[in-house]
N, C-alpha and C. Protein backbone atom coordinates (compact mmCIF):
# COMPACT_ATOMS: atom_id res chain seq x y z
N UNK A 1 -5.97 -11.96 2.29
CA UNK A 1 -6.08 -11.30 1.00
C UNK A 1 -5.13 -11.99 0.03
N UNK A 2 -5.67 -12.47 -1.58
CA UNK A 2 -4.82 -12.91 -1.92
C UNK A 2 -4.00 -11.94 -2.89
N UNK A 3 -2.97 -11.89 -3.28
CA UNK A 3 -2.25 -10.66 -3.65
C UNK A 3 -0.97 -10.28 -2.92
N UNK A 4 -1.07 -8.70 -2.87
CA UNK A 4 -0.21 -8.08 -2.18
C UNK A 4 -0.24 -7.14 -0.97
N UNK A 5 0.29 -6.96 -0.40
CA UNK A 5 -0.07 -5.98 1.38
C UNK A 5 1.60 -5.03 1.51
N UNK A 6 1.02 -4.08 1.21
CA UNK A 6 1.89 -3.17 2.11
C UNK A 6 1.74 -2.61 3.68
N UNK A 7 2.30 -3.36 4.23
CA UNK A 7 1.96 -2.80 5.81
C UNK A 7 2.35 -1.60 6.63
N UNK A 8 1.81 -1.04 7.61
CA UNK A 8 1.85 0.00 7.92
C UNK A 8 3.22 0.68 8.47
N UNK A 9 4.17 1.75 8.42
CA UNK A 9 4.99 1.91 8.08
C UNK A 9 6.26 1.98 6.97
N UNK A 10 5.46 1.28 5.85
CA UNK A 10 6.15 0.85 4.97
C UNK A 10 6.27 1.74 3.80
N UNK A 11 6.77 2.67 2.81
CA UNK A 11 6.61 3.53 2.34
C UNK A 11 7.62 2.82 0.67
N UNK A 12 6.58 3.01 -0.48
CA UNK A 12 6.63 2.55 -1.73
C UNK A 12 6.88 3.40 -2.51
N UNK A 13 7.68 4.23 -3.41
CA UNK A 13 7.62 5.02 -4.28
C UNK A 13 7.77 4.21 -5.75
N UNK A 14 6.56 4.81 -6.74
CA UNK A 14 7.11 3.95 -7.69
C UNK A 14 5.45 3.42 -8.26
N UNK A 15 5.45 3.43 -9.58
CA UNK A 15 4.12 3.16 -10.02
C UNK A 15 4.37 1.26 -9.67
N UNK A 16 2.49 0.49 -9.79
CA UNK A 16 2.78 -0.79 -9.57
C UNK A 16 1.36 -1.36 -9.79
N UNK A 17 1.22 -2.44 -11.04
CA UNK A 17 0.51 -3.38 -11.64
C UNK A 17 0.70 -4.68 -11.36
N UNK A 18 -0.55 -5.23 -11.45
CA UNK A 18 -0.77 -6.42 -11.37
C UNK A 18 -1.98 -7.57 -11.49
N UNK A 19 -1.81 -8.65 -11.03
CA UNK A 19 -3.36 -9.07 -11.49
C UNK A 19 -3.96 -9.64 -10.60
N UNK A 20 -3.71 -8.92 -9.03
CA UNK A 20 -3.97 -10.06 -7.68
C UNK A 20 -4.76 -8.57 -6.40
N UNK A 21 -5.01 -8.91 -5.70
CA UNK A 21 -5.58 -7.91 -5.29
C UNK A 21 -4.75 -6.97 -4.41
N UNK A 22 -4.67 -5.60 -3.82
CA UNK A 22 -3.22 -5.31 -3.21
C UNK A 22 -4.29 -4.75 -1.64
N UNK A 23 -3.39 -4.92 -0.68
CA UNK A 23 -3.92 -4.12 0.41
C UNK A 23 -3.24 -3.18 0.98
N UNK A 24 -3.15 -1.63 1.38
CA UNK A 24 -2.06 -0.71 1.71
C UNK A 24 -2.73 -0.36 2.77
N UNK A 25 -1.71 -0.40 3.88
CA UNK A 25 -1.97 0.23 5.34
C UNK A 25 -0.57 1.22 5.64
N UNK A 26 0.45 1.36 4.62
CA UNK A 26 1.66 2.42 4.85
C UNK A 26 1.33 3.24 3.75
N UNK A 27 2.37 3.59 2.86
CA UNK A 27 2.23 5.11 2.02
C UNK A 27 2.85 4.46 0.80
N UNK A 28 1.70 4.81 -0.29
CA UNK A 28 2.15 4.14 -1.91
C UNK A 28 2.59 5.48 -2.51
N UNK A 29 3.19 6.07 -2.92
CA UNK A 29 3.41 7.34 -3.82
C UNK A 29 3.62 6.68 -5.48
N UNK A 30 2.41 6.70 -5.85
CA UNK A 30 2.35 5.99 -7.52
C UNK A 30 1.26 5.60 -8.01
N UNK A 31 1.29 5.29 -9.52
CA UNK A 31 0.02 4.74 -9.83
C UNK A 31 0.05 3.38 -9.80
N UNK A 32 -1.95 3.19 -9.54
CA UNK A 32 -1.66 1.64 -9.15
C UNK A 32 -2.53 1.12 -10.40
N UNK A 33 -2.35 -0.13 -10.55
CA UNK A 33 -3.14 -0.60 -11.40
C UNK A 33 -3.05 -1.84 -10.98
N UNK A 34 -4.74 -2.71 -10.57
CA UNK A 34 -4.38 -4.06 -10.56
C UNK A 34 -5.72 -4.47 -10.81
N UNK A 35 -5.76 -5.64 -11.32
CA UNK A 35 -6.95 -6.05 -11.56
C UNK A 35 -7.99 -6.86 -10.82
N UNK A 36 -7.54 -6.85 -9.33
CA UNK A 36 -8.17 -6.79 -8.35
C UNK A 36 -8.37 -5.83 -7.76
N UNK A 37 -8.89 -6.15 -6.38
CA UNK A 37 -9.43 -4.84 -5.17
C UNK A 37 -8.56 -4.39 -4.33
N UNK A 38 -8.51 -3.43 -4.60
CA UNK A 38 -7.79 -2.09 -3.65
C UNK A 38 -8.23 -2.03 -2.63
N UNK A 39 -7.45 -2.25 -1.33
CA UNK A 39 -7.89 -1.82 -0.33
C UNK A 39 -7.38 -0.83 0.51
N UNK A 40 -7.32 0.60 0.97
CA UNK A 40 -6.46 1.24 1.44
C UNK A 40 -7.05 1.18 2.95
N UNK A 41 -6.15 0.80 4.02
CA UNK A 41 -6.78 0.75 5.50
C UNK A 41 -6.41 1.87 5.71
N UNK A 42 -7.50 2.33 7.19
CA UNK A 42 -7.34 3.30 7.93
C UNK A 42 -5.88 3.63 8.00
N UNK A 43 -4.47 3.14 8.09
CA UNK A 43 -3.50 3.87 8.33
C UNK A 43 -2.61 4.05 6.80
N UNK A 44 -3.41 3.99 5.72
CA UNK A 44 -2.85 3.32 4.67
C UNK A 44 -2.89 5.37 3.91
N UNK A 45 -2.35 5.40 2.88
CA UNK A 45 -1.86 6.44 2.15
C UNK A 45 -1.75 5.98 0.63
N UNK A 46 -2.33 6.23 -0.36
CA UNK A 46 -2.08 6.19 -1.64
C UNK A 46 -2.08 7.58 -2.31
N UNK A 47 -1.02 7.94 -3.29
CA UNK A 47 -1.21 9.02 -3.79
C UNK A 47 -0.82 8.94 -5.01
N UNK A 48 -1.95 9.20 -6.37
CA UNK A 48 -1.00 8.69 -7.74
C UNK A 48 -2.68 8.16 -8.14
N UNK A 49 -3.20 7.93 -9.65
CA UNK A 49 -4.45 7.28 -10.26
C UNK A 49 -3.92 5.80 -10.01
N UNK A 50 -5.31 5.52 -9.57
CA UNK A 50 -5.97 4.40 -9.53
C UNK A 50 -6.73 3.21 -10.56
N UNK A 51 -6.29 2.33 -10.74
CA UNK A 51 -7.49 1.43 -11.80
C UNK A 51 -7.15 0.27 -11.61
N UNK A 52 -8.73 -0.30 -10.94
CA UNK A 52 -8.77 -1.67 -9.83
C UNK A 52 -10.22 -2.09 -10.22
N UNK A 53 -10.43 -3.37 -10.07
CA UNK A 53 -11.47 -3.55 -9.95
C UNK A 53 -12.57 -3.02 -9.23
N UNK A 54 -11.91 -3.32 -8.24
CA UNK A 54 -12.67 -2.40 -6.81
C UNK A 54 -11.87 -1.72 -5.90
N UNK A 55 -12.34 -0.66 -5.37
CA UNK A 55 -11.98 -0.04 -4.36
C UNK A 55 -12.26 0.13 -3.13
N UNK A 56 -11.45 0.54 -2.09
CA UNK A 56 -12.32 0.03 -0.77
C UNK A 56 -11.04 1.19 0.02
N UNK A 57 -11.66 2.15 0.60
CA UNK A 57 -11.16 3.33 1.18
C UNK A 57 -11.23 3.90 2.55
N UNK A 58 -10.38 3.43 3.97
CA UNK A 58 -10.85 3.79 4.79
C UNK A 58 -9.69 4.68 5.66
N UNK A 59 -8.82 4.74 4.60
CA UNK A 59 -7.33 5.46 4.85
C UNK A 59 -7.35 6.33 3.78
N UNK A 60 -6.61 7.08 3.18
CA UNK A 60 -6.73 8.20 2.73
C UNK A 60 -5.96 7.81 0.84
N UNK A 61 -6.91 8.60 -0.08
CA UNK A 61 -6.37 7.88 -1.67
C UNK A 61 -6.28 9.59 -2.11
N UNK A 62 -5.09 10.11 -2.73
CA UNK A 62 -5.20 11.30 -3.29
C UNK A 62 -4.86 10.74 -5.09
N UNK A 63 -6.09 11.26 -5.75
CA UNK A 63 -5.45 10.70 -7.40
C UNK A 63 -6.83 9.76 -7.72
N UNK A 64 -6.88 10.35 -9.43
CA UNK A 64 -8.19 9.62 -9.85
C UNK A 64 -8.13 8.14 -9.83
N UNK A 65 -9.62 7.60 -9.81
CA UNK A 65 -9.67 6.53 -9.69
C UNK A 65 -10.86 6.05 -10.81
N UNK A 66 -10.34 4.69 -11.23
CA UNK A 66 -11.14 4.58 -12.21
C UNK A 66 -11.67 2.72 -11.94
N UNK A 67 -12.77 2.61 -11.32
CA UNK A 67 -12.89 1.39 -10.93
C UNK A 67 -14.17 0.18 -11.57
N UNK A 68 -14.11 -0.95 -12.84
CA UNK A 68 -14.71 -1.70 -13.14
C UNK A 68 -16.05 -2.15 -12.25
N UNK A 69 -15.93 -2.22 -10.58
CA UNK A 69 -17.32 -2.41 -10.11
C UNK A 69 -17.34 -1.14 -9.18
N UNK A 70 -17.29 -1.40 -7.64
CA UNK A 70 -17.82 -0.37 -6.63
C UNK A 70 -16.22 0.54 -5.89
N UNK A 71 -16.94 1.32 -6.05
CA UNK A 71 -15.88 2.29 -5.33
C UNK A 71 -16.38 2.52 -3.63
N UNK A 72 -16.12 2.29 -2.70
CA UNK A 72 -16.53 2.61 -1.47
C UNK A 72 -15.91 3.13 -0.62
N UNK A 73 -15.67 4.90 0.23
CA UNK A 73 -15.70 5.49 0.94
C UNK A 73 -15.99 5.00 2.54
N UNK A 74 -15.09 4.34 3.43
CA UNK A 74 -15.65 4.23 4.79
C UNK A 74 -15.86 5.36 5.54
N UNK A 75 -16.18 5.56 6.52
CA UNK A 75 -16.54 7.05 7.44
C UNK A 75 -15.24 7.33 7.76
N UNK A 76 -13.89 6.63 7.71
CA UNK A 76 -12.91 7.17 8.10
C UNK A 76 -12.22 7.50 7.15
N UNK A 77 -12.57 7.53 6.19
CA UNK A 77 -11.99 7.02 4.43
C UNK A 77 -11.98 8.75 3.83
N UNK A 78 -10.88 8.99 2.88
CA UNK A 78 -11.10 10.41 2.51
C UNK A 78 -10.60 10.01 0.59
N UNK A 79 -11.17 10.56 -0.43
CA UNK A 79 -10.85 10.32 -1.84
C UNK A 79 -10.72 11.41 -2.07
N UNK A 80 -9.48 12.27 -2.71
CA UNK A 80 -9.19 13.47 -3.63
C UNK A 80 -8.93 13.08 -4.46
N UNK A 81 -10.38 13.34 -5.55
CA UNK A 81 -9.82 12.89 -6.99
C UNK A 81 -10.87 12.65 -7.25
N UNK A 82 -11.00 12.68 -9.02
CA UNK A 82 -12.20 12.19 -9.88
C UNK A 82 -12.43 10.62 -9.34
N UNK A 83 -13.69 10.34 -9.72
CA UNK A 83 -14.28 9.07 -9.15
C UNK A 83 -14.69 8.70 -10.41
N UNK A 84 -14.37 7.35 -11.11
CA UNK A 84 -15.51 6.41 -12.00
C UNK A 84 -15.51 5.03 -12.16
N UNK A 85 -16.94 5.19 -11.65
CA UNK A 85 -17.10 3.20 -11.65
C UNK A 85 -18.67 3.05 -11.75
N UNK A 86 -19.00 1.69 -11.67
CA UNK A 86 -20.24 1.28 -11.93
C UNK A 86 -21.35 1.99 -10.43
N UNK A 87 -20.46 1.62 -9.08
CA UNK A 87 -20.95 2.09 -8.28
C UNK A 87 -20.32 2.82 -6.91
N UNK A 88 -20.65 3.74 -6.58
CA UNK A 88 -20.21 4.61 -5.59
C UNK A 88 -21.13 4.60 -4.00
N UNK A 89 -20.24 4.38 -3.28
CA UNK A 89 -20.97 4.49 -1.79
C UNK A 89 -19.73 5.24 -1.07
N UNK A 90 -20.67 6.05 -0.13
CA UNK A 90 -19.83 6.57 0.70
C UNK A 90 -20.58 6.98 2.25
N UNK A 91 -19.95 6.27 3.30
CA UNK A 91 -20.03 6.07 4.65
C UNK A 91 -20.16 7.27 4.96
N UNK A 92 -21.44 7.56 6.32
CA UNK A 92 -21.48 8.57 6.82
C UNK A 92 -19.94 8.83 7.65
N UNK A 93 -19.40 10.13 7.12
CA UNK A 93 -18.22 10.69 7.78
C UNK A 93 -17.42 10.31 6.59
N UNK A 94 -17.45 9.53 5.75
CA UNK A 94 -16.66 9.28 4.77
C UNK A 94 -16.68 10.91 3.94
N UNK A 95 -15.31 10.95 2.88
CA UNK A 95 -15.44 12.01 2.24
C UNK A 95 -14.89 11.66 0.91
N UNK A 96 -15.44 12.41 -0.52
CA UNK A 96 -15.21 12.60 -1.36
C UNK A 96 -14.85 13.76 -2.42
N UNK A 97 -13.88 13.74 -2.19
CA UNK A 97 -13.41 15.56 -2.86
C UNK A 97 -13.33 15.47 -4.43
N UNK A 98 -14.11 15.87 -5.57
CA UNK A 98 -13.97 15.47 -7.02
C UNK A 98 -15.24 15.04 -7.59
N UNK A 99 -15.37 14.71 -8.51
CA UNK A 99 -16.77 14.79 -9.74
C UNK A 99 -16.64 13.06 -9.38
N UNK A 100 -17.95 12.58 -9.82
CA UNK A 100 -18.70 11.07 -9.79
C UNK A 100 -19.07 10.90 -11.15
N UNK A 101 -18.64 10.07 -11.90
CA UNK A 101 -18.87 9.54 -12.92
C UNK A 101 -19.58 8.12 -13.15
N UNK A 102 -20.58 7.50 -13.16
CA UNK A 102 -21.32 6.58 -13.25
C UNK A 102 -21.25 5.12 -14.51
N UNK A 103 -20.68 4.95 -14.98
CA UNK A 103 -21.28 3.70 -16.05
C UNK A 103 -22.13 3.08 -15.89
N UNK A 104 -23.65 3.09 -16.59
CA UNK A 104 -24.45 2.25 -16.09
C UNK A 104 -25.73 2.81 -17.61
N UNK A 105 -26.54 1.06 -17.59
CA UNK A 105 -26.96 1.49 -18.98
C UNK A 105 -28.66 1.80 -18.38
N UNK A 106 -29.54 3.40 -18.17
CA UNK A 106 -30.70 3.00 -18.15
C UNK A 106 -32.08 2.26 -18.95
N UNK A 107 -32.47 1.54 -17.94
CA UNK A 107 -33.61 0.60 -18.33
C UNK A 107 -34.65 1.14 -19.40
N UNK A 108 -34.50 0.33 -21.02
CA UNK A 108 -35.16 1.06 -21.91
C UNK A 108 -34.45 1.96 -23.05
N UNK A 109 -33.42 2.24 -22.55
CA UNK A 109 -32.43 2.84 -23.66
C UNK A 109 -31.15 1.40 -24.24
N UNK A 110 -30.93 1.75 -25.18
CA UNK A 110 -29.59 0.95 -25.64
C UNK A 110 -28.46 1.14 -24.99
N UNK A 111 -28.08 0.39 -25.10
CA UNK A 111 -26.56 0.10 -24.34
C UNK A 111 -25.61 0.60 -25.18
């Protein structure tokens, strides 16, 4: 991954931006902002809004998220919090606690 990795055990307090992609498998307590992809692993913890390009959830994210392409839920993956991005998937067993917000222009109407 190119970017940043918090590894498991590792515990962050403290908001944190950037422009590279981050991966968390310990516990972020903050908001994140980067302009790459979020990845929270199965042992990973984020708590605090989100705004990433992408998201990718198979450890646990409490706090809205506001994501430029896909937001994705694995089956082990849990999101508390408003959701908005272009696109949303979520893995059987995956969970999403909060409202889905969409950006997207339909075919035939103006943009």
């Amino acid at each position: 991954m190119d970017g940043g990795y918090f590894g498991e055990g590792l515990v962050v307090r403290g908001s944190l931006s950037g422009s590279g992609d981050l991966g968390v498998d310990g516990r972020l307590d903050g908001d994140v902002s980067v302009e790459g992809h979020l990845v929270v692993g199965e042992t990973g913890i984020v708590v605090g809004a989100v705004r990433a390009s992408a998201v990718t959830v198979s450890g646990e994210l409490r706090g809205d998220v506001v994501a430029d392409g896909a937001v994705t839920v694995h089956e082990t993956g849990l999101v508390a919090g408003d959701v908005r991005a272009a696109r949303v998937a979520i893995d059987d067993g995956g969970a999403l606690h909060g409202a889905i917000a969409m950006d997207f222009v339909v075919p035939g109407e103006p943009a």
